[in-house]
C-alpha atoms as a PDB file:
ATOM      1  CA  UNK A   1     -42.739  39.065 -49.436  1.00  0.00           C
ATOM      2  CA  UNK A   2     -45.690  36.455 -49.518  1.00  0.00           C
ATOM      3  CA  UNK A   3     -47.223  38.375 -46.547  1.00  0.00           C
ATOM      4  CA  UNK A   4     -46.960  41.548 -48.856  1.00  0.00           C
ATOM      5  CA  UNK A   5     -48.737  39.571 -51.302  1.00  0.00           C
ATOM      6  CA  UNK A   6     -51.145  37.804 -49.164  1.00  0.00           C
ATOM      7  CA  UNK A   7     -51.824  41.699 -47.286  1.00  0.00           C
ATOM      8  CA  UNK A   8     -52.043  43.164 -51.323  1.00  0.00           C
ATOM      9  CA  UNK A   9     -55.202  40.349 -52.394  1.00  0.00           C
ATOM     10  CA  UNK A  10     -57.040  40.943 -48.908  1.00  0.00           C
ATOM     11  CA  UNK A  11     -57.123  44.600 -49.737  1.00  0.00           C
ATOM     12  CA  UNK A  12     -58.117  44.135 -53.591  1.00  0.00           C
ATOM     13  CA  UNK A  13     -60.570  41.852 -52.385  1.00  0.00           C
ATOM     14  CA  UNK A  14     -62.116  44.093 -50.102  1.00  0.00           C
ATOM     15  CA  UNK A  15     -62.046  47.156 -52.582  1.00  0.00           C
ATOM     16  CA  UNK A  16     -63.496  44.689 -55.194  1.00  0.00           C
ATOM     17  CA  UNK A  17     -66.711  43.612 -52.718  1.00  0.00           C
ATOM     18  CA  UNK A  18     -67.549  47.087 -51.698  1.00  0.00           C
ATOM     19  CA  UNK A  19     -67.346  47.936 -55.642  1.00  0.00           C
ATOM     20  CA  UNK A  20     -69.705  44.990 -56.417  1.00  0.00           C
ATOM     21  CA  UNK A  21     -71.969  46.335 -53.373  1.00  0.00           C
ATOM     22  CA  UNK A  22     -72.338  49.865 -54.814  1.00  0.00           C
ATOM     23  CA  UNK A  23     -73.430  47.945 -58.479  1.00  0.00           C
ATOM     24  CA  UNK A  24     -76.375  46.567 -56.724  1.00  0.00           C
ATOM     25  CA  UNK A  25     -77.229  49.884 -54.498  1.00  0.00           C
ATOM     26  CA  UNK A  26     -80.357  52.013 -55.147  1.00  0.00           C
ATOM     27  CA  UNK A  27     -80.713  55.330 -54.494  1.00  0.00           C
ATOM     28  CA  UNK A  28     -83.892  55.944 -52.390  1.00  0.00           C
ATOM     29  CA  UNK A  29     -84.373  59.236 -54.352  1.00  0.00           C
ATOM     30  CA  UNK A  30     -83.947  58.331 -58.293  1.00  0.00           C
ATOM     31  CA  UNK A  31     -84.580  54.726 -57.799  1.00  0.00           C
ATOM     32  CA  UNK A  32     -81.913  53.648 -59.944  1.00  0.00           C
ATOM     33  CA  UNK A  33     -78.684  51.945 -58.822  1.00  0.00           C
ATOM     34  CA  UNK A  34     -76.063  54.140 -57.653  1.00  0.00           C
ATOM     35  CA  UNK A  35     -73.264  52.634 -60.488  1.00  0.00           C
ATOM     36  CA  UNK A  36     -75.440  53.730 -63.571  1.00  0.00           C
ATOM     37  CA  UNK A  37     -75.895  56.827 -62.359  1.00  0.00           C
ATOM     38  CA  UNK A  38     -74.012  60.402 -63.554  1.00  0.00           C
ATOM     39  CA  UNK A  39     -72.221  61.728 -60.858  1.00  0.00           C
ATOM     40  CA  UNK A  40     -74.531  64.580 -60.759  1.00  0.00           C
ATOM     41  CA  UNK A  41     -77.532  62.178 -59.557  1.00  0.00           C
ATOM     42  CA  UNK A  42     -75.170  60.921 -57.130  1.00  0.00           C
ATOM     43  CA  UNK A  43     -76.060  61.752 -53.358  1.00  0.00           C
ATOM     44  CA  UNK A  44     -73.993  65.017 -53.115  1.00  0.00           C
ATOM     45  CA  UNK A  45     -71.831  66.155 -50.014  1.00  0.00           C
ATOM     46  CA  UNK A  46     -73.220  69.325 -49.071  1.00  0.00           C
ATOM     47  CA  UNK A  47     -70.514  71.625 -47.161  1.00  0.00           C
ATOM     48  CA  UNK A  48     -74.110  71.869 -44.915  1.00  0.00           C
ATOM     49  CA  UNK A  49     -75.688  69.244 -44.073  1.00  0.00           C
ATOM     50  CA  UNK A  50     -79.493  69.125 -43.676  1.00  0.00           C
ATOM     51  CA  UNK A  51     -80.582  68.715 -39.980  1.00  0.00           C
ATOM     52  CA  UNK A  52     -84.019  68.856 -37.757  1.00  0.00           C
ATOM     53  CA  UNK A  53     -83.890  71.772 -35.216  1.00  0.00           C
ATOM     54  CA  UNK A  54     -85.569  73.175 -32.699  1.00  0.00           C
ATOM     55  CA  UNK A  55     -87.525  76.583 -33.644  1.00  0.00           C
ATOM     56  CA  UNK A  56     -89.415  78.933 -32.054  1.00  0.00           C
ATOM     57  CA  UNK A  57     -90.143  81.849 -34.361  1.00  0.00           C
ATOM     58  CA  UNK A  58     -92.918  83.593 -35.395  1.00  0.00           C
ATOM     59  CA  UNK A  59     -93.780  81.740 -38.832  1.00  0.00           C
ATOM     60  CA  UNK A  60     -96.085  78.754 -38.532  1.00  0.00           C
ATOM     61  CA  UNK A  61     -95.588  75.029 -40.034  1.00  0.00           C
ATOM     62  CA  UNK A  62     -95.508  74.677 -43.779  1.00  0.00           C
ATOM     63  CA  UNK A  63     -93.512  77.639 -44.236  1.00  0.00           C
ATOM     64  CA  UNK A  64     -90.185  78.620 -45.375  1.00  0.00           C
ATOM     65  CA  UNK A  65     -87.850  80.653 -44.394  1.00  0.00           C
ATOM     66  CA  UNK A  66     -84.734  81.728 -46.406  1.00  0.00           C
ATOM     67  CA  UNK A  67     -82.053  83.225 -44.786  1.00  0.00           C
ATOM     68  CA  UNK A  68     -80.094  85.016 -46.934  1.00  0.00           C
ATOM     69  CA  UNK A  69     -77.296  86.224 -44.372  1.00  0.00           C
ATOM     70  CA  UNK A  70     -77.095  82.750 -43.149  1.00  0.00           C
ATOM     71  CA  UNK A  71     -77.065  81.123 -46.070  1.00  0.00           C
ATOM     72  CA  UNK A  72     -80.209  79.038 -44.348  1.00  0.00           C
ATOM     73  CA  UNK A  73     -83.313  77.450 -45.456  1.00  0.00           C
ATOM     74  CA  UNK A  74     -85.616  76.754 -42.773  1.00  0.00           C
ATOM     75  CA  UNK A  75     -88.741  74.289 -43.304  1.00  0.00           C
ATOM     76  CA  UNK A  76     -90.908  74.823 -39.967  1.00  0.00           C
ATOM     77  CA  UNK A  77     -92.229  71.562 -38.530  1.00  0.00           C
ATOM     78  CA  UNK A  78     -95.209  71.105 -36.273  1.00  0.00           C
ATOM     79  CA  UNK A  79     -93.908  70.948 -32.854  1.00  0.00           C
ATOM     80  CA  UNK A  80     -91.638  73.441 -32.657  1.00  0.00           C
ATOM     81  CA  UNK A  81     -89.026  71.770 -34.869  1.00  0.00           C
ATOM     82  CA  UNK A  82     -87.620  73.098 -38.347  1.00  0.00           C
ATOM     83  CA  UNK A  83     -85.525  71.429 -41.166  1.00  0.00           C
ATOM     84  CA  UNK A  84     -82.667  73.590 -41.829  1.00  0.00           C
ATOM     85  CA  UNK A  85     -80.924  73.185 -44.906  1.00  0.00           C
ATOM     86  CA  UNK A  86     -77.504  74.353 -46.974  1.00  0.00           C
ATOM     87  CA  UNK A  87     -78.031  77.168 -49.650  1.00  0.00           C
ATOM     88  CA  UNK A  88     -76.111  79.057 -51.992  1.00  0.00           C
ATOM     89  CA  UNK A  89     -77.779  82.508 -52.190  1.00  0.00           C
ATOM     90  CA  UNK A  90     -77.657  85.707 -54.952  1.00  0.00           C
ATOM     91  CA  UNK A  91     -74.258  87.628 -55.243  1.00  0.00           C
ATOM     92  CA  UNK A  92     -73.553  90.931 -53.873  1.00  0.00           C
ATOM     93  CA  UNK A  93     -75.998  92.723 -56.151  1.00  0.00           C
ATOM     94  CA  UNK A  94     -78.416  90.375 -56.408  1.00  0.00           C
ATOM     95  CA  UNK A  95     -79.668  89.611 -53.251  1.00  0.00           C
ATOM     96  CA  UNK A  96     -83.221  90.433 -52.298  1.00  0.00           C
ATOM     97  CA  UNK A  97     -86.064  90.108 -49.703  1.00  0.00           C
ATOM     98  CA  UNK A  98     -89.591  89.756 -49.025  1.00  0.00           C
ATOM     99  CA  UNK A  99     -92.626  87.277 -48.846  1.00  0.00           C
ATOM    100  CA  UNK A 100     -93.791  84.931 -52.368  1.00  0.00           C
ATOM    101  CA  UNK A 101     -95.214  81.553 -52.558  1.00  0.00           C
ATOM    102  CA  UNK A 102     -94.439  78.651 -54.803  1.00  0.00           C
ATOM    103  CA  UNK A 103     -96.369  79.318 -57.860  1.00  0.00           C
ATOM    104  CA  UNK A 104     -94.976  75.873 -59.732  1.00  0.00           C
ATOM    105  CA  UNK A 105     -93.196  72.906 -59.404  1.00  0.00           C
ATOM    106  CA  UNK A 106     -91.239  71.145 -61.827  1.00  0.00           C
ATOM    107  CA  UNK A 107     -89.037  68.282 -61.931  1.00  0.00           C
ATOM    108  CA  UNK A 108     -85.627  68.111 -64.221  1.00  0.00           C
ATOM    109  CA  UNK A 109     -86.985  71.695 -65.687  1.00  0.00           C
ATOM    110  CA  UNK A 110     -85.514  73.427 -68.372  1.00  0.00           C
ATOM    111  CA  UNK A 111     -83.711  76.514 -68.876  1.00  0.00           C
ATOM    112  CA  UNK A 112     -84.234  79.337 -70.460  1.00  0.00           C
ATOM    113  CA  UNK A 113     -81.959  82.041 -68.890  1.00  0.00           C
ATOM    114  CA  UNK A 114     -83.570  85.380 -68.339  1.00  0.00           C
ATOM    115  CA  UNK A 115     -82.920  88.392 -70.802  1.00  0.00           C
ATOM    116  CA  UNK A 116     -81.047  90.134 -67.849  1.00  0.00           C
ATOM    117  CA  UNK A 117     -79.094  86.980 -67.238  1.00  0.00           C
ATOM    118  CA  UNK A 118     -78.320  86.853 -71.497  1.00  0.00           C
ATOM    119  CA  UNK A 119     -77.300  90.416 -71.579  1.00  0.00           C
ATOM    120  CA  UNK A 120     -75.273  89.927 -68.866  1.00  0.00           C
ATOM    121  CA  UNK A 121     -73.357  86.135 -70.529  1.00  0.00           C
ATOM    122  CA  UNK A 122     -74.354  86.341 -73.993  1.00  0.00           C
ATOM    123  CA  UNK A 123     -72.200  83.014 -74.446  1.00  0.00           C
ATOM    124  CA  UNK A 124     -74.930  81.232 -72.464  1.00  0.00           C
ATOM    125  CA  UNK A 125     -77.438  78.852 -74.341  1.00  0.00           C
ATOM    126  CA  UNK A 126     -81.165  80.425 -75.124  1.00  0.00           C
ATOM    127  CA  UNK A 127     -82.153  77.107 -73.818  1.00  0.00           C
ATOM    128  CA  UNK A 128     -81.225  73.759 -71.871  1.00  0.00           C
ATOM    129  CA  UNK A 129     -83.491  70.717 -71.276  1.00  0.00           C
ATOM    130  CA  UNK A 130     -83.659  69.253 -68.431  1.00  0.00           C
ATOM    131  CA  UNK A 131     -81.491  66.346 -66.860  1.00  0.00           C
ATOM    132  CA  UNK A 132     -78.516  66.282 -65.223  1.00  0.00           C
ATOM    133  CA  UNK A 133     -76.774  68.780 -66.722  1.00  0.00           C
ATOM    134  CA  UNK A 134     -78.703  71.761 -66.847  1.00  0.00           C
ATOM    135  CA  UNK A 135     -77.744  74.452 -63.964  1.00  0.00           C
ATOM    136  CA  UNK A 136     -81.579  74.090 -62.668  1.00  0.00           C
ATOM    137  CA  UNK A 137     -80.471  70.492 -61.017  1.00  0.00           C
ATOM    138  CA  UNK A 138     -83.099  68.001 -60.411  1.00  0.00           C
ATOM    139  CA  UNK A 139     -86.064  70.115 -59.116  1.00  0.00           C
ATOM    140  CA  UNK A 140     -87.395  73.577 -59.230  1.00  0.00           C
ATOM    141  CA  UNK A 141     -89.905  76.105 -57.328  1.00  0.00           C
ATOM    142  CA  UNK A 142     -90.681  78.779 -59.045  1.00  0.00           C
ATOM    143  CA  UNK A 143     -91.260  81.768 -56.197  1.00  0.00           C
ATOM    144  CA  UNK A 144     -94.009  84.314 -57.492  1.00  0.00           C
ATOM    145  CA  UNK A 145     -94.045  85.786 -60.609  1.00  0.00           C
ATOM    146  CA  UNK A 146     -90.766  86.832 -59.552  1.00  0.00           C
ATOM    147  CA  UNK A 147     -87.878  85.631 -61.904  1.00  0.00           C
ATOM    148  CA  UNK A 148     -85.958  83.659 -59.077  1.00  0.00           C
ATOM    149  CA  UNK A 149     -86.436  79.597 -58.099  1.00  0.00           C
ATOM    150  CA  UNK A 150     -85.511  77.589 -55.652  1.00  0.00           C
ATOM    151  CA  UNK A 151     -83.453  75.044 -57.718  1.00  0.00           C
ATOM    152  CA  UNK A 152     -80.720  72.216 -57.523  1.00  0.00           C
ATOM    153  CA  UNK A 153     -77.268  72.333 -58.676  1.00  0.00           C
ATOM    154  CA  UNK A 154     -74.843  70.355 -59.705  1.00  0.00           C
ATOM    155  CA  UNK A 155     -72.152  72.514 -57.813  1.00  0.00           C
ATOM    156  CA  UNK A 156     -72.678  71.346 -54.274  1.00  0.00           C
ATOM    157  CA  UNK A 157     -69.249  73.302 -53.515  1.00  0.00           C
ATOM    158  CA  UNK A 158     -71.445  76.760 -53.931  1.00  0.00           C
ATOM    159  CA  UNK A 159     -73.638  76.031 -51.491  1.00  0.00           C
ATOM    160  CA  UNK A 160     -73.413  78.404 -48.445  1.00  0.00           C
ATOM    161  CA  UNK A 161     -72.108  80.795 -50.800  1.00  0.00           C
ATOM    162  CA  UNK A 162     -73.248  83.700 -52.249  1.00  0.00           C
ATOM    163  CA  UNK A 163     -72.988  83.366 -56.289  1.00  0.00           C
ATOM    164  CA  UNK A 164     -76.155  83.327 -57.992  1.00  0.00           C
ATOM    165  CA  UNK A 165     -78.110  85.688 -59.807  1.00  0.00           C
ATOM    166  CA  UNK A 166     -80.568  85.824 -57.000  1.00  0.00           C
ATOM    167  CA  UNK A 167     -82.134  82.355 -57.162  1.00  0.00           C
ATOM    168  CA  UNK A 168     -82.061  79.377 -54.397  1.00  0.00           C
ATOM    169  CA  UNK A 169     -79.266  76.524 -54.839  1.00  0.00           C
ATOM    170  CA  UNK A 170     -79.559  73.097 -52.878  1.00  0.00           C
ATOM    171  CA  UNK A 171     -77.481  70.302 -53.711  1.00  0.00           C
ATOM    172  CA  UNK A 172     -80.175  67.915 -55.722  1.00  0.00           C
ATOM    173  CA  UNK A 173     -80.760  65.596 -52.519  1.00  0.00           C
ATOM    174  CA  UNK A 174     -81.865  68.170 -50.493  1.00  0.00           C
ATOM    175  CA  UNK A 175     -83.956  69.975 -53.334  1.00  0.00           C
ATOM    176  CA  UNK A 176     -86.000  66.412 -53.767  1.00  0.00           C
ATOM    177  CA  UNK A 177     -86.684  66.169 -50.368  1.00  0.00           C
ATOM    178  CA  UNK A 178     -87.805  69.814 -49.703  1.00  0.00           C
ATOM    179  CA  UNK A 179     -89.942  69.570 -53.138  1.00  0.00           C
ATOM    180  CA  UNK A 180     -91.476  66.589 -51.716  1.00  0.00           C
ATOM    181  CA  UNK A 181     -92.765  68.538 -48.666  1.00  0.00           C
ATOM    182  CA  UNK A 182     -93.779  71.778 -49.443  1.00  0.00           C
ATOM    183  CA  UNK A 183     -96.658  72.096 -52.110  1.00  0.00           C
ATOM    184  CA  UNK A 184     -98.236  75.046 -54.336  1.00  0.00           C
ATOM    185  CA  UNK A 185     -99.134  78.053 -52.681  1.00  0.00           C
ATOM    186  CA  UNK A 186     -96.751  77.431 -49.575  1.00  0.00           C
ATOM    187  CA  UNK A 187     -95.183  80.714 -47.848  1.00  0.00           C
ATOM    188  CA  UNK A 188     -91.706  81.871 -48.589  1.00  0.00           C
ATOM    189  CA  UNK A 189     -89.985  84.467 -46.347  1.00  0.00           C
ATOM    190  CA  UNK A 190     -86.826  85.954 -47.572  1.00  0.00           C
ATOM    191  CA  UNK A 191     -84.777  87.472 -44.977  1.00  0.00           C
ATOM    192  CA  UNK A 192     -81.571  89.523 -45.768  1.00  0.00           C
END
């Protein structure tokens, strides 16, 4: 019995320092400690994790390449190298193709949903301010004068899946660090 109990504090113990470590941890992206943080600012799982590979295509560095069928986003590298990254894409219906640029950047944007989108869910809200709530996630690009975005989500269990209305999801780790690289005006090439 007292090596029960003995084997019972150890463990508490343990559990109790790693809690006490994660009080004092900072995320590198938000800059605030992990503990007072929503779970939506968390770092997020992603079914697909991000990874540097090697590419070879025909699109030069500083672009991007969404594919749709893969459920892919590719940011090409000098040196023959890419970041590929997880992405939910649009719903059977509302996929699409083609070549835009990022026409704006915005962090924690607000949502206003599209009058297709509203006749479509009339029980959505006309609008949603930004934070960690709002389905636009942490960061948005804004493709064109297209109605579509590459945006966060808070639903990092849709991503490789294809349920949107046509825009971009990333889980909101890997939408800061993609809107940290690419700036206004860089190439985006949709493949279907």
């Amino acid at each position: 019995m007292r090596r029960l109990l003995v084997a019972i504090a150890g463990f508490c113990a343990v559990v109790g320092a790693a809690a006490n470590a994660n009080a004092y941890e900072i995320d590198p992206l938000t800059r605030q400690p992990l503990s007072a943080q929503p779970d939506s600012l968390r770092p997020q799982a992603s079914p697909v994790p991000r990874e540097t590979i090697t590419y070879n295509g025909p699109y030069g560095p500083g672009t991007v390449i969404i594919s749709t069928g893969e459920r892919r986003l590719y940011l090409v590298q000098p040196g023959g190298k890419a970041i590929r990254y997880g992405i939910g894409v649009g719903r059977p219906g509302f996929t699409w193709g083609g070549t835009q640029s990022i026409t704006m950047k915005r962090e924690w944007p607000d949502w206003r949903p599209p009058a297709q989108m509203l006749r479509r869910r009339p029980d959505l809200p006309r609008y949603m301010p930004g934070g960690p709530d709002n389905p636009l996630g942490a960061r948005a690009m804004y493709l064109g004068s297209t109605l579509y975005r590459i945006h966060g989500s808070n639903e990092p269990e849709t991503i490789g899946q294809a349920v949107s209305s046509g825009c971009i999801r990333m889980v909101n780790e890997d939408v800061i660090d993609l809107y940290e690289r690419v700036k206004v005006g860089t190439r985006v090439v949709v493949l279907r």
